[in-house]
C-alpha atoms as a PDB file:
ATOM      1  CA  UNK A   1      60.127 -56.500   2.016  1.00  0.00           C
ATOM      2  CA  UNK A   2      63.193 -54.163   0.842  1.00  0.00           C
ATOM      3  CA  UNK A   3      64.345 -51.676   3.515  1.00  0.00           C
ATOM      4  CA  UNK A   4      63.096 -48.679   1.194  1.00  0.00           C
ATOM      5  CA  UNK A   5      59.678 -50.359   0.636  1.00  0.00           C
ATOM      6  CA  UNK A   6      59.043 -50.831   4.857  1.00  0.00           C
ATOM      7  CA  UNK A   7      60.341 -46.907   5.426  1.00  0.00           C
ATOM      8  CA  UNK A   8      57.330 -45.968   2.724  1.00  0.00           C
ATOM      9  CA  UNK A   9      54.797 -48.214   4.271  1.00  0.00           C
ATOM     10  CA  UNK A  10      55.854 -47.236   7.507  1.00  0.00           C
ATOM     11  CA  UNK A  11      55.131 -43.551   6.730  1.00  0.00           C
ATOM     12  CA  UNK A  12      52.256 -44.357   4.889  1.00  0.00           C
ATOM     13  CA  UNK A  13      51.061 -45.603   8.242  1.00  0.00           C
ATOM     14  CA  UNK A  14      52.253 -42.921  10.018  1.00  0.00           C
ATOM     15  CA  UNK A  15      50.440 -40.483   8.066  1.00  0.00           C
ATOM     16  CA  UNK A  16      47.293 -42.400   8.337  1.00  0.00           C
ATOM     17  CA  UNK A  17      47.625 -42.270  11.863  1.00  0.00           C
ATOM     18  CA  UNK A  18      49.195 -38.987  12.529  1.00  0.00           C
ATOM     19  CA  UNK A  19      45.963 -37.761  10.671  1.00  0.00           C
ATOM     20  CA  UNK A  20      43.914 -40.324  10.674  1.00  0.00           C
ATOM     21  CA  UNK A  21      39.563 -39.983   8.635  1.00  0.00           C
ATOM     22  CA  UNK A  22      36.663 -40.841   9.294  1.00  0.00           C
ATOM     23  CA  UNK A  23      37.380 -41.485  13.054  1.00  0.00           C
ATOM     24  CA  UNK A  24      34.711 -41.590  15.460  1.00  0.00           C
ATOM     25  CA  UNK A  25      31.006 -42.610  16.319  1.00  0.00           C
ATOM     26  CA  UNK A  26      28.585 -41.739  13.887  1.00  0.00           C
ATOM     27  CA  UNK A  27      25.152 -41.577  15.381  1.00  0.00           C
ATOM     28  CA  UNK A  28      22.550 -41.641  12.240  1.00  0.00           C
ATOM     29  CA  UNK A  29      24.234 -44.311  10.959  1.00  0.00           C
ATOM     30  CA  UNK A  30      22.621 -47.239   8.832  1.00  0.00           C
ATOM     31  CA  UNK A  31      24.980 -50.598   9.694  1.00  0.00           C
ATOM     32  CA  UNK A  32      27.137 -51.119  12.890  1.00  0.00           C
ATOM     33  CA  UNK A  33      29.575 -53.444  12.789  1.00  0.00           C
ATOM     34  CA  UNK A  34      31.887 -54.293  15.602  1.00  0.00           C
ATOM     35  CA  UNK A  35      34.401 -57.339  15.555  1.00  0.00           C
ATOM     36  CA  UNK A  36      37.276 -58.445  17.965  1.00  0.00           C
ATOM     37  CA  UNK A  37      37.880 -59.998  21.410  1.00  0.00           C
ATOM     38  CA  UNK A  38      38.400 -58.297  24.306  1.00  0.00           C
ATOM     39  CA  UNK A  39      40.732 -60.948  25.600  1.00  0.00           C
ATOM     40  CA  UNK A  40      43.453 -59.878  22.380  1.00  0.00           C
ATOM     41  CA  UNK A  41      42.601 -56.642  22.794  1.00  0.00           C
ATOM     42  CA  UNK A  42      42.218 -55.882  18.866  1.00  0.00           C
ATOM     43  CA  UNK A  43      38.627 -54.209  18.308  1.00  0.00           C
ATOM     44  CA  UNK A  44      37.361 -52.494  15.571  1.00  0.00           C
ATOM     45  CA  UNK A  45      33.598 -50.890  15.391  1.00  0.00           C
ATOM     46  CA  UNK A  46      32.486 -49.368  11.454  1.00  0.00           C
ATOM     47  CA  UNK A  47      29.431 -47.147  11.148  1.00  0.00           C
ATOM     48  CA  UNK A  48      27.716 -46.923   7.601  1.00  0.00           C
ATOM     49  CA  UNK A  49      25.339 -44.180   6.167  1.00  0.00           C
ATOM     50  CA  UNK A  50      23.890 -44.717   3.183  1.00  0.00           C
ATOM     51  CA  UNK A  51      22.504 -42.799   0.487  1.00  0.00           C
ATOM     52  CA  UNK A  52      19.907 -43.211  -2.904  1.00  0.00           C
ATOM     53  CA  UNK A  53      22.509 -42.359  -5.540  1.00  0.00           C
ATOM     54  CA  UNK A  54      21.298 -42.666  -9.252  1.00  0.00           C
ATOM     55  CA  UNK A  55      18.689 -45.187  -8.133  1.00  0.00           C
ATOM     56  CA  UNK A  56      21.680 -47.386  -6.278  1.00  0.00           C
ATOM     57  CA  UNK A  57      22.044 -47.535  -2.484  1.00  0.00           C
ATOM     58  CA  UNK A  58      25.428 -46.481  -1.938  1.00  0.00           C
ATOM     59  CA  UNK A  59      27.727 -45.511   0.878  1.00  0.00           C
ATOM     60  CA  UNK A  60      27.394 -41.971   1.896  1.00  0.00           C
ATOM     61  CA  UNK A  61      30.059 -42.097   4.835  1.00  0.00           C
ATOM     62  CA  UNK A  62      31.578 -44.462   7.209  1.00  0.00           C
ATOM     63  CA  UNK A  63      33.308 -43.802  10.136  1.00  0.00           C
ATOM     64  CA  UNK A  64      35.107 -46.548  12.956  1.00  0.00           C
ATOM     65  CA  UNK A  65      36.377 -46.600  16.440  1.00  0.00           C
ATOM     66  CA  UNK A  66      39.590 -48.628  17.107  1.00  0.00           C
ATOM     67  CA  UNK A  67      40.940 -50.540  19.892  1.00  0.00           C
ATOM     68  CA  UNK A  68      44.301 -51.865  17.764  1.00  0.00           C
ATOM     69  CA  UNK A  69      47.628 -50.707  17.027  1.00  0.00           C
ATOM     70  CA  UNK A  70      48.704 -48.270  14.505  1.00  0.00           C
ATOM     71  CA  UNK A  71      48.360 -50.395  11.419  1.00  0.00           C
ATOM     72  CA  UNK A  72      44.923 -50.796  12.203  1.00  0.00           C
ATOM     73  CA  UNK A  73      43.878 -47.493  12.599  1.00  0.00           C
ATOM     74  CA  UNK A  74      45.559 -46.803   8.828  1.00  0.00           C
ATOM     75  CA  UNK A  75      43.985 -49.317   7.322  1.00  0.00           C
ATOM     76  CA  UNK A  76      40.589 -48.459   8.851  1.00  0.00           C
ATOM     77  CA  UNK A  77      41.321 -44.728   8.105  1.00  0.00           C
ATOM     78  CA  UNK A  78      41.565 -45.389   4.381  1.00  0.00           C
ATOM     79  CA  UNK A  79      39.096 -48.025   4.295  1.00  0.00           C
ATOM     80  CA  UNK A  80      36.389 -45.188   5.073  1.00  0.00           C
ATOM     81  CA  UNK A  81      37.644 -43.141   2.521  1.00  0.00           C
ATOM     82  CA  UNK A  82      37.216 -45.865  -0.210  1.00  0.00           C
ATOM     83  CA  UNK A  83      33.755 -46.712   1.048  1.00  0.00           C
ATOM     84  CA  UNK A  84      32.405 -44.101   0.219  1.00  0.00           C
ATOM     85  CA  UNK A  85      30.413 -44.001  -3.160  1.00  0.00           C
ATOM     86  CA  UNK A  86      30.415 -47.981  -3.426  1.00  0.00           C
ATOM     87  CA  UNK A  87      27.229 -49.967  -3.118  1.00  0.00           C
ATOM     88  CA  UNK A  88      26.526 -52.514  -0.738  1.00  0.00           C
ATOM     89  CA  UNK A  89      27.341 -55.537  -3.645  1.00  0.00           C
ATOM     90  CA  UNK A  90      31.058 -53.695  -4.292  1.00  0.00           C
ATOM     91  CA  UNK A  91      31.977 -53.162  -0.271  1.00  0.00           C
ATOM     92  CA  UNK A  92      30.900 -56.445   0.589  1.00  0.00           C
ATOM     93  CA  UNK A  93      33.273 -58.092  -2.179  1.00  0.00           C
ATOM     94  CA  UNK A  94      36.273 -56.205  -0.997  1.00  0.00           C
ATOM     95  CA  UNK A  95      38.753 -57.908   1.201  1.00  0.00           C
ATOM     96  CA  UNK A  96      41.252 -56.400   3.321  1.00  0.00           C
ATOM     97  CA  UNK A  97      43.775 -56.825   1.538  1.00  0.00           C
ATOM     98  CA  UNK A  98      41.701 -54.095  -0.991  1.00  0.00           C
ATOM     99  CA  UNK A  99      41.090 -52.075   1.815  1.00  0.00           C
ATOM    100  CA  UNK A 100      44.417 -51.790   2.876  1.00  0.00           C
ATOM    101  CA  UNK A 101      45.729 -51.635  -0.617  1.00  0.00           C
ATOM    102  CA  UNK A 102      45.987 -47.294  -0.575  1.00  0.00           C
ATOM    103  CA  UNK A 103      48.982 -48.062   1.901  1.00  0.00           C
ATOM    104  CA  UNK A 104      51.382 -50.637   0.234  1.00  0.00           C
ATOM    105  CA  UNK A 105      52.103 -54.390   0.782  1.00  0.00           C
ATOM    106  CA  UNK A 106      51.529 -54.820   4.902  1.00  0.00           C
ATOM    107  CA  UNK A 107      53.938 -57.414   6.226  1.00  0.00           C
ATOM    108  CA  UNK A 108      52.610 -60.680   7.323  1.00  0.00           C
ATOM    109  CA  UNK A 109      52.332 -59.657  10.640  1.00  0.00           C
ATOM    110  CA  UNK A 110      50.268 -56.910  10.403  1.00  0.00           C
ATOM    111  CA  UNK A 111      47.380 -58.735   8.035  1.00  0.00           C
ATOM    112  CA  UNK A 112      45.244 -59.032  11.057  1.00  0.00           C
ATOM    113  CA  UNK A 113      44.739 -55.320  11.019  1.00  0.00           C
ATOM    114  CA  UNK A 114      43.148 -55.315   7.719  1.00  0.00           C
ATOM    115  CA  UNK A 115      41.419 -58.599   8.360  1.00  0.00           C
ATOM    116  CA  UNK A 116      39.922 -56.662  11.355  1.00  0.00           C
ATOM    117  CA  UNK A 117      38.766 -53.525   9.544  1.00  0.00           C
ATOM    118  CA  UNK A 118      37.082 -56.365   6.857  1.00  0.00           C
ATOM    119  CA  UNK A 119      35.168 -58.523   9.357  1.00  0.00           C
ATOM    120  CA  UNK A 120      33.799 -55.016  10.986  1.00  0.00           C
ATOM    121  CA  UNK A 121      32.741 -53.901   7.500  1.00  0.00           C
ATOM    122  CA  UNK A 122      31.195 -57.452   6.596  1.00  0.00           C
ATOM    123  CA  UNK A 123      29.545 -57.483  10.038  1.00  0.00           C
ATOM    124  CA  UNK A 124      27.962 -53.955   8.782  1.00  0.00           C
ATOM    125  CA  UNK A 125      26.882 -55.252   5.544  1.00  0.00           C
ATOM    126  CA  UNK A 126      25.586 -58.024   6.958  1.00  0.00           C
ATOM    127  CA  UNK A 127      22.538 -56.016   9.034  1.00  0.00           C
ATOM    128  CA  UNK A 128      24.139 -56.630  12.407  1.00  0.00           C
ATOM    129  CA  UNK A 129      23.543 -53.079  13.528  1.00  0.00           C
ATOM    130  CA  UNK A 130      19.780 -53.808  14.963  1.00  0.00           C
ATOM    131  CA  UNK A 131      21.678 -56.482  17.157  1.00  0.00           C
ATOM    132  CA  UNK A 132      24.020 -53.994  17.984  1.00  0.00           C
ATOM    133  CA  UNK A 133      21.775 -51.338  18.276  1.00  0.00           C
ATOM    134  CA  UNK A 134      19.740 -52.977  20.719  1.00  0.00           C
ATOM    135  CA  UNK A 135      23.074 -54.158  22.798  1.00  0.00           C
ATOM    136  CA  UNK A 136      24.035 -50.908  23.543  1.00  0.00           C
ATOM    137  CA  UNK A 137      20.433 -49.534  24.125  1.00  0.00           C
ATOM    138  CA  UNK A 138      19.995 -52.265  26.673  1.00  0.00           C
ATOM    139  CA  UNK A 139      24.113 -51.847  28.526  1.00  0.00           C
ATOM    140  CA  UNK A 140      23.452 -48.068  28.076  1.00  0.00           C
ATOM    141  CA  UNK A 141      27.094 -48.697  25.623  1.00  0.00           C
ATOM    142  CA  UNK A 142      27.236 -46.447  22.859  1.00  0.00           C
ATOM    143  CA  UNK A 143      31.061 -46.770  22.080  1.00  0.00           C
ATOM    144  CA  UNK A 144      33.593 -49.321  21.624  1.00  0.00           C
ATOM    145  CA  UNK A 145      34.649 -48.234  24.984  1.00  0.00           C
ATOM    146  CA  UNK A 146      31.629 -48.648  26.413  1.00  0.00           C
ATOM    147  CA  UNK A 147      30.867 -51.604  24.844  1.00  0.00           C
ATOM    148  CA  UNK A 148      34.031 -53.172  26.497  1.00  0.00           C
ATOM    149  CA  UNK A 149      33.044 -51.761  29.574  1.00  0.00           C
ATOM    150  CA  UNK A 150      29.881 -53.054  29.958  1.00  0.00           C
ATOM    151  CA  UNK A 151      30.282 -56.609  29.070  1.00  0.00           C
ATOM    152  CA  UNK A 152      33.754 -56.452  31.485  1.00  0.00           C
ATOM    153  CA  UNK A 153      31.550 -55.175  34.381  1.00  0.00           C
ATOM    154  CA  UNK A 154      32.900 -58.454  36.760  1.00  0.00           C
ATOM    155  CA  UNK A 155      36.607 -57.961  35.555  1.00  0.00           C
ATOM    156  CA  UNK A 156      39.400 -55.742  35.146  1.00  0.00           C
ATOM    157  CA  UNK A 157      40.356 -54.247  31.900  1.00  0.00           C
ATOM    158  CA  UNK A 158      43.393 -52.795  31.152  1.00  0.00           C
ATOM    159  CA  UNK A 159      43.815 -50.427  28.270  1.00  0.00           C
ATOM    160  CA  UNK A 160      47.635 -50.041  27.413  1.00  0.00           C
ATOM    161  CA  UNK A 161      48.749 -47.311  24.666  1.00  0.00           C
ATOM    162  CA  UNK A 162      51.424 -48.431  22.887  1.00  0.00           C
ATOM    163  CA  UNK A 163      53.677 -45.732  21.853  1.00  0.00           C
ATOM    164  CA  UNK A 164      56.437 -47.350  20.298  1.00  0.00           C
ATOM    165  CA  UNK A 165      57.753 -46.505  16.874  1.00  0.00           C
END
């Protein structure tokens, strides 16, 4: 990747995040997803809403919660904002590389972060939200964060914010 080509992705990115959609718990929604390990410390939770559009079941929203670094939050930002309008068939044949594709090329590095924003959305598609649903009913966790707290109840987490640009 050129030096010009990393300055635009990188303010791509920092757009995304400076102003980042879609963020946050939606609580009518249709499909929870969550993927991640709390022992990497990358996490991603999507929320879908869906909608009778033209007789097809489509995306109406999605919103996510984020436990990742800045190139995650992009691609998860923009992600939402694609979602929207496809039907179940179209989002589930996306791959992150598609749903990263608003912001450029990502280094190899960062193709984890769109990686995680697929698996959450696949995870949705896939009906894992009464699992979920019942999870956090039964640990009282409603939130990524309180997801992570509840199944860390015997052990320490640590949340760092990393700052660096």
């Amino acid at each position: 990747m050129s030096d010009t080509e990393n300055d635009d992705l990188q303010s791509r990115i920092e757009e995304a995040v400076k102003n980042p959609r879609n963020l946050g718990e939606m609580k009518d929604a249709d499909a929870i997803g969550t993927v991640g390990s709390a022992d990497c410390g990358d996490m991603l939770r999507m929320w879908l809403k869906f909608k009778d559009e033209g007789g097809r079941r489509v995306i109406d929203r999605a919103t996510f919660q984020t436990f990742g670094c800045q190139t995650a939050i992009a691609v998860a930002s923009v992600a939402t904002e694609m979602l929207a309008g496809k039907t179940i068939a179209e989002a589930k044949s996306m791959s992150g590389e598609d749903l990263a594709a608003p912001l450029g090329p990502l280094p190899p590095v960062k193709i984890h972060c769109a990686q995680l924003v697929e698996g959450a959305l696949q995870s949705a598609l896939a009906g894992e939200q009464a699992t979920n649903t019942q999870a956090e009913k039964s640990s009282g966790a409603t939130t990524l964060l309180g997801q992570l707290s509840a199944g860390q109840q015997d052990s320490k987490l640590k949340i760092v914010v990393d700052d660096r640009s």
